[in-house]
C-alpha atoms as a PDB file:
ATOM      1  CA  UNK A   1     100.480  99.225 126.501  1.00  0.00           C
ATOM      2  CA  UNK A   2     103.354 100.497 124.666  1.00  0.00           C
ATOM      3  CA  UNK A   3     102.479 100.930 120.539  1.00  0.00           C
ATOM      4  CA  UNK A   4     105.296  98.068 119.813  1.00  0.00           C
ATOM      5  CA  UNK A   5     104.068  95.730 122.296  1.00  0.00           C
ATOM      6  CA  UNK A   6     100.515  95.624 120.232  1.00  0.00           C
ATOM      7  CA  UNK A   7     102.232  95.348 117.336  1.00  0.00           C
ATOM      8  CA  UNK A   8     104.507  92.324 118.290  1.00  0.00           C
ATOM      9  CA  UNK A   9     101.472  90.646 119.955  1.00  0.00           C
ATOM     10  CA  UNK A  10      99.569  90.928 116.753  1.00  0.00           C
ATOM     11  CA  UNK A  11     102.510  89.658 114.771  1.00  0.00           C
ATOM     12  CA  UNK A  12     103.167  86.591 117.299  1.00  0.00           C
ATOM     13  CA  UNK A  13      99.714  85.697 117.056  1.00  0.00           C
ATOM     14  CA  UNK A  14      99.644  85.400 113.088  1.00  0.00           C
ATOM     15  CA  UNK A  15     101.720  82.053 113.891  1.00  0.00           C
ATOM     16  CA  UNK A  16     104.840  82.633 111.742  1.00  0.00           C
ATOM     17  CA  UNK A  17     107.534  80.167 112.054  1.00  0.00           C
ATOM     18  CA  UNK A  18     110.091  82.642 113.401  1.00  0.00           C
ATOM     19  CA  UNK A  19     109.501  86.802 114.472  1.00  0.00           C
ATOM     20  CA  UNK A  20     112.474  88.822 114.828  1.00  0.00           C
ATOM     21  CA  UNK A  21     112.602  92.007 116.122  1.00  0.00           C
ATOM     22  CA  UNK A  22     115.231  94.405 114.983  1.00  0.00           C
ATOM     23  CA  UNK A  23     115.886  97.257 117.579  1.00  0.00           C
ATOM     24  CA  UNK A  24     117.962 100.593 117.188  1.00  0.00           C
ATOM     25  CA  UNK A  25     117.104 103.443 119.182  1.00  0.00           C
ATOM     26  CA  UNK A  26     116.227 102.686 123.175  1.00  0.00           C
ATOM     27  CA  UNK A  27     116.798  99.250 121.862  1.00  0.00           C
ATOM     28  CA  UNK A  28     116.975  97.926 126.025  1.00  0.00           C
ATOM     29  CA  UNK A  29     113.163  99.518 126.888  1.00  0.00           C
ATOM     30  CA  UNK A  30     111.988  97.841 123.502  1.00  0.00           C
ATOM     31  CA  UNK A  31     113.335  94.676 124.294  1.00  0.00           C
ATOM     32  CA  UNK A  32     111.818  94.882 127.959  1.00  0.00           C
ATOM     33  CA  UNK A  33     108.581  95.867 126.600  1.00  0.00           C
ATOM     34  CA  UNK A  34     108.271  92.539 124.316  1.00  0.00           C
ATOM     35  CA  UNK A  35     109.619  90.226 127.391  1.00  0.00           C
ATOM     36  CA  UNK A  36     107.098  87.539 127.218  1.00  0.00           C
ATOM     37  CA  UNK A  37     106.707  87.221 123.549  1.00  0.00           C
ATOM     38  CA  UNK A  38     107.445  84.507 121.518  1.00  0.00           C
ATOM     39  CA  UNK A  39     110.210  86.521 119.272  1.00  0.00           C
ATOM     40  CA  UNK A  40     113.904  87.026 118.886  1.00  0.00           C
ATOM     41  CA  UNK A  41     115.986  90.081 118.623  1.00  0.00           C
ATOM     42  CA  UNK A  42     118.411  91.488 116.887  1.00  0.00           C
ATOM     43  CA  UNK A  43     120.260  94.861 117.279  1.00  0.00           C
ATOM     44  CA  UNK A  44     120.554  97.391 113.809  1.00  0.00           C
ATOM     45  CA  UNK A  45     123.771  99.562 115.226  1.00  0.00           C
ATOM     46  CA  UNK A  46     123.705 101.127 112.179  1.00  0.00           C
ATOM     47  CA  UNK A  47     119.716 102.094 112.246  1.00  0.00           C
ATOM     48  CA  UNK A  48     120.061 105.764 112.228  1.00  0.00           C
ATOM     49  CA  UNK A  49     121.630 105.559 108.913  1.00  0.00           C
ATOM     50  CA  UNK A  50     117.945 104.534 107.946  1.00  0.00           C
ATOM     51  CA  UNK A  51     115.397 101.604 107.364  1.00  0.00           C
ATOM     52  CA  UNK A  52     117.989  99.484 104.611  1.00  0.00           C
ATOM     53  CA  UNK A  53     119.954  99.283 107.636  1.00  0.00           C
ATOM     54  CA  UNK A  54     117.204  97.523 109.821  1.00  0.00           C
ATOM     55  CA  UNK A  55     115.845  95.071 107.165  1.00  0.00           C
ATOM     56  CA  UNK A  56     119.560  93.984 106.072  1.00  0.00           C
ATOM     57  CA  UNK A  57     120.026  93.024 109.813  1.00  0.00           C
ATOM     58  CA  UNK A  58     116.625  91.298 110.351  1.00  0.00           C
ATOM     59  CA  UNK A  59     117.212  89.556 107.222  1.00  0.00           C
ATOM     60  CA  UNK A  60     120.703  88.260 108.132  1.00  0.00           C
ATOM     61  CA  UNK A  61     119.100  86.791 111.116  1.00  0.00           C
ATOM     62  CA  UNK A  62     116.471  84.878 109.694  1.00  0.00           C
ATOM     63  CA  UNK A  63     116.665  81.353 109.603  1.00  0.00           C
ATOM     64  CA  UNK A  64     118.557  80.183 106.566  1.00  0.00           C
ATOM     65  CA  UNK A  65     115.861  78.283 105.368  1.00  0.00           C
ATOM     66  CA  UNK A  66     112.984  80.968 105.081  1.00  0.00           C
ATOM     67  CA  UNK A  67     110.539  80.989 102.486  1.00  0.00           C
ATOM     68  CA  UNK A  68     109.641  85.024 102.621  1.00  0.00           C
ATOM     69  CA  UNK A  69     110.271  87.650 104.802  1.00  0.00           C
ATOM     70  CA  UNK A  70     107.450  89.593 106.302  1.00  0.00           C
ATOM     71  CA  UNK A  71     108.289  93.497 106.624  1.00  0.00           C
ATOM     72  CA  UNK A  72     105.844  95.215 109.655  1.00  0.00           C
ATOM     73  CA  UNK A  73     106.989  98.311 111.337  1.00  0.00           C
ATOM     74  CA  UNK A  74     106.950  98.456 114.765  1.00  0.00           C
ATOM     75  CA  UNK A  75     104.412 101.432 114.880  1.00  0.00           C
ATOM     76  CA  UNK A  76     101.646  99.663 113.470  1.00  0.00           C
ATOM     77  CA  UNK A  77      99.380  98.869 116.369  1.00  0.00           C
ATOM     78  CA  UNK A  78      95.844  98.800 115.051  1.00  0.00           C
ATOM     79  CA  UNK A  79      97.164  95.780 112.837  1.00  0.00           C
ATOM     80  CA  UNK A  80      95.614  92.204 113.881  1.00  0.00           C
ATOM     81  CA  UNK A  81      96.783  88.915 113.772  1.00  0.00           C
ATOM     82  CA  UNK A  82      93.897  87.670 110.985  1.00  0.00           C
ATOM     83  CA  UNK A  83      94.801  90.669 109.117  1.00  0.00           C
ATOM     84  CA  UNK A  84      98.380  89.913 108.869  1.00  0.00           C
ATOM     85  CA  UNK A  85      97.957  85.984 108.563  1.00  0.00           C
ATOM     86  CA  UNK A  86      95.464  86.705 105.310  1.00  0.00           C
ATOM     87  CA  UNK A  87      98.681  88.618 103.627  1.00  0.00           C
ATOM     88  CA  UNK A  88     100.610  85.389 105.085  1.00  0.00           C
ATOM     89  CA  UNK A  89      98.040  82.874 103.636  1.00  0.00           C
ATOM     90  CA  UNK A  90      98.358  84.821  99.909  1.00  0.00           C
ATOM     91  CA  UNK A  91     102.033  84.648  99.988  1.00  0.00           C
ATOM     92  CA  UNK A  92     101.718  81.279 100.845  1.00  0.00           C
ATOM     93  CA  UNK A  93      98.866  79.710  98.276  1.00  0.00           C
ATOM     94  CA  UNK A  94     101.061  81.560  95.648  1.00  0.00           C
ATOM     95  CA  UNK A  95     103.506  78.850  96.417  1.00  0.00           C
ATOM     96  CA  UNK A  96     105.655  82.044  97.865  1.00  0.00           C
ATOM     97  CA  UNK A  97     106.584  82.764  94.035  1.00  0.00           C
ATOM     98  CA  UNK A  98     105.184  86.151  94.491  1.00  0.00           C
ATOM     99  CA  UNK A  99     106.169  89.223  96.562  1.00  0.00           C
ATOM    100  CA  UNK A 100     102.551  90.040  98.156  1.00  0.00           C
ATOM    101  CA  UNK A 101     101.964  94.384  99.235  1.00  0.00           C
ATOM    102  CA  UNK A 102      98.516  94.826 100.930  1.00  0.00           C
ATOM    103  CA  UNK A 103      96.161  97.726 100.103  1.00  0.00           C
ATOM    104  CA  UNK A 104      93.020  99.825 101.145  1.00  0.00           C
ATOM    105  CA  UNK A 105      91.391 102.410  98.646  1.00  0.00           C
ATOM    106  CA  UNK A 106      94.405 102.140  96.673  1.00  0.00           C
ATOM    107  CA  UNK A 107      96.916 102.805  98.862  1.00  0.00           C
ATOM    108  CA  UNK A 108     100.153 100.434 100.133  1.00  0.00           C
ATOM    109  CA  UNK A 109     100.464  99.236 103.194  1.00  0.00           C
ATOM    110  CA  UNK A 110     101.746  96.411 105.348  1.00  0.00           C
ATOM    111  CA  UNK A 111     102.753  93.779 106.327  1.00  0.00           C
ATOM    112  CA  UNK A 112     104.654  93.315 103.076  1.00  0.00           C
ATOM    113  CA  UNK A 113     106.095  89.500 102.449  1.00  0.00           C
ATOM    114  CA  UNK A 114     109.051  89.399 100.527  1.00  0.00           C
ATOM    115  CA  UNK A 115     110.265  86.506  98.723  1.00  0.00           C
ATOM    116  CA  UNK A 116     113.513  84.847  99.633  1.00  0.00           C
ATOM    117  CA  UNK A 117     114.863  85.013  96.514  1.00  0.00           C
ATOM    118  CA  UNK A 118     115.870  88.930  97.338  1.00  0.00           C
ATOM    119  CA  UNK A 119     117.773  87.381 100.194  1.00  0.00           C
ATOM    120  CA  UNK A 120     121.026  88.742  99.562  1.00  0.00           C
ATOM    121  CA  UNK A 121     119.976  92.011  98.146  1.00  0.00           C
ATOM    122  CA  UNK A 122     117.915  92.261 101.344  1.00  0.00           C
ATOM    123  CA  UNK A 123     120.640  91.388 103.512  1.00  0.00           C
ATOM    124  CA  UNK A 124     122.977  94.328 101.905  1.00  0.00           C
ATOM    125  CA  UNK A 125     120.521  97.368 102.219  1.00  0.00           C
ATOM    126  CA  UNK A 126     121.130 100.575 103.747  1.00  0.00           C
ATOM    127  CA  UNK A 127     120.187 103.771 103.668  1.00  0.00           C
ATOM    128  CA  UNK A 128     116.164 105.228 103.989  1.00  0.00           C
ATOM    129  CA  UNK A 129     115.436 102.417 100.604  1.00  0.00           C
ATOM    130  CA  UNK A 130     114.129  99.575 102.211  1.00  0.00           C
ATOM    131  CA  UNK A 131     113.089  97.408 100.083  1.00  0.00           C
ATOM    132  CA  UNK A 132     110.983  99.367  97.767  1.00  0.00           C
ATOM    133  CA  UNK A 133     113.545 100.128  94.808  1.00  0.00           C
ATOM    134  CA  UNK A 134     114.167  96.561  94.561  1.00  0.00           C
ATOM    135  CA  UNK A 135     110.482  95.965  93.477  1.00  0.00           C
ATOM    136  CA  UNK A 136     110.459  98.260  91.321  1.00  0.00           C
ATOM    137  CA  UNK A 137     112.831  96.173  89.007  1.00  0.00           C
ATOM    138  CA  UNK A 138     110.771  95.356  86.441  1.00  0.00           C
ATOM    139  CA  UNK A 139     111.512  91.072  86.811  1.00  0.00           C
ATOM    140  CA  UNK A 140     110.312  92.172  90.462  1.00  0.00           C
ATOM    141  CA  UNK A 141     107.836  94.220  89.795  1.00  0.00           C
ATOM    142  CA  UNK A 142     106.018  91.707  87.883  1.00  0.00           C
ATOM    143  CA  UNK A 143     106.432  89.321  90.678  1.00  0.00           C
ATOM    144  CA  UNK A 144     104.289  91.482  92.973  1.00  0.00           C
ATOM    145  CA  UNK A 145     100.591  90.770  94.210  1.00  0.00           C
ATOM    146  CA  UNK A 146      98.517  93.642  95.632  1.00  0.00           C
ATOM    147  CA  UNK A 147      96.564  92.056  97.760  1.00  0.00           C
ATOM    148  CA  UNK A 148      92.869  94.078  98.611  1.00  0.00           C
ATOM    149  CA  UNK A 149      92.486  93.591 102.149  1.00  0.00           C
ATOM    150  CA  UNK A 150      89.821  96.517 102.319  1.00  0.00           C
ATOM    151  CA  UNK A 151      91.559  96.969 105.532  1.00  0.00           C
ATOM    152  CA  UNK A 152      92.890 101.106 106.334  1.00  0.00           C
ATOM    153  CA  UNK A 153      94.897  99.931 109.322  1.00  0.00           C
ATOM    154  CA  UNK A 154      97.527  98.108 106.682  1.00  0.00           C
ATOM    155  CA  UNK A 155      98.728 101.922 106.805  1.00  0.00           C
ATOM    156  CA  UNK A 156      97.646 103.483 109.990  1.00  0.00           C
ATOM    157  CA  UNK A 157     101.194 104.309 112.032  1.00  0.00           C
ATOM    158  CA  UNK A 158     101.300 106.015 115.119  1.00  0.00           C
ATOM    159  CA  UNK A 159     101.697 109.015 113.227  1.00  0.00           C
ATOM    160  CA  UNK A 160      98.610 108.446 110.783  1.00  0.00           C
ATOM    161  CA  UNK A 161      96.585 107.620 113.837  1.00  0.00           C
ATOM    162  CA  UNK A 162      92.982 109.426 114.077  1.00  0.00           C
ATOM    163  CA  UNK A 163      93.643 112.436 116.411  1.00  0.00           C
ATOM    164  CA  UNK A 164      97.726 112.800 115.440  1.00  0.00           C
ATOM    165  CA  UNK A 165      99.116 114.755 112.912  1.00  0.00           C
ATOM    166  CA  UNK A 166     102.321 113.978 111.236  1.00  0.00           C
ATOM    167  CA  UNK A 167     105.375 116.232 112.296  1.00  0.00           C
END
């Protein structure tokens, strides 16, 4: 099974309200490799120029009316679908007032929810930033949960997997 069809099948099962996939590279076999899920795509021409560039599109594409967004790379596949719903239910028992980051012995992970009040600085990133300088704003920063999921797969990429080595 390709790495971002586990991914997207975790994510579908967590039962959001709407999952968007943003493509770049190879952006055809991605979209064939997802046929069957319950999620809608949108193409980041720009994704080369780095991750800003993919959020700002998936934002823009979201239904006006969302409450957060929920950032999960693609290359995530040892997440589950209880794992990512528990960051989903904290997001959404904070009345989704708060920005919620998981983490496992202390380090970050994801899925990250942010709230829709950084809609339209979301929707004008670009560049390798994401959305990481923009919580670091201190009126941001204190809006920020760290959720303990005692979970390590909230950070295990296909490059972090057991047996690979970044590089």
């Amino acid at each position: 099974m390709p790495v971002v069809r586990s991914t997207a099948e975790a994510v579908a099962a967590a039962h959001f309200d709407e999952v968007i996939i943003v493509t770049g590279h190879q952006h055809e076999l991605i979209e064939t490799a997802l046929a069957g899920l319950p999620v809608g795509f949108v193409h980041a021409p720009d994704y080369a120029g780095g991750m800003g560039h993919s959020l700002a599109a998936g934002v823009r594409a979201a239904a006006p009316a969302a409450v957060g967004f929920a950032v999960i790379p693609g290359d995530l596949p040892f997440l589950s679908a209880p794992l990512i719903r528990k960051v989903m239910d904290c997001f959404l028992e904070k009345s989704a007032a708060c920005h919620i980051i998981p983490v496992a012995d202390g380090q970050r992970g994801h899925p990250v929810i942010l709230g829709a009040w950084l809609r339209p600085q979301l929707e004008k990133l670009t560049g390798e930033a994401g959305a990481r300088f923009l919580l670091a704003i201190p009126e941001e920063s204190a809006r920020c949960v760290f959720l303990d999921v005692g979970d390590p797969t909230i950070q295990r990429d296909v490059d972090r997997a057991p047996g690979n080595t970044p590089g």
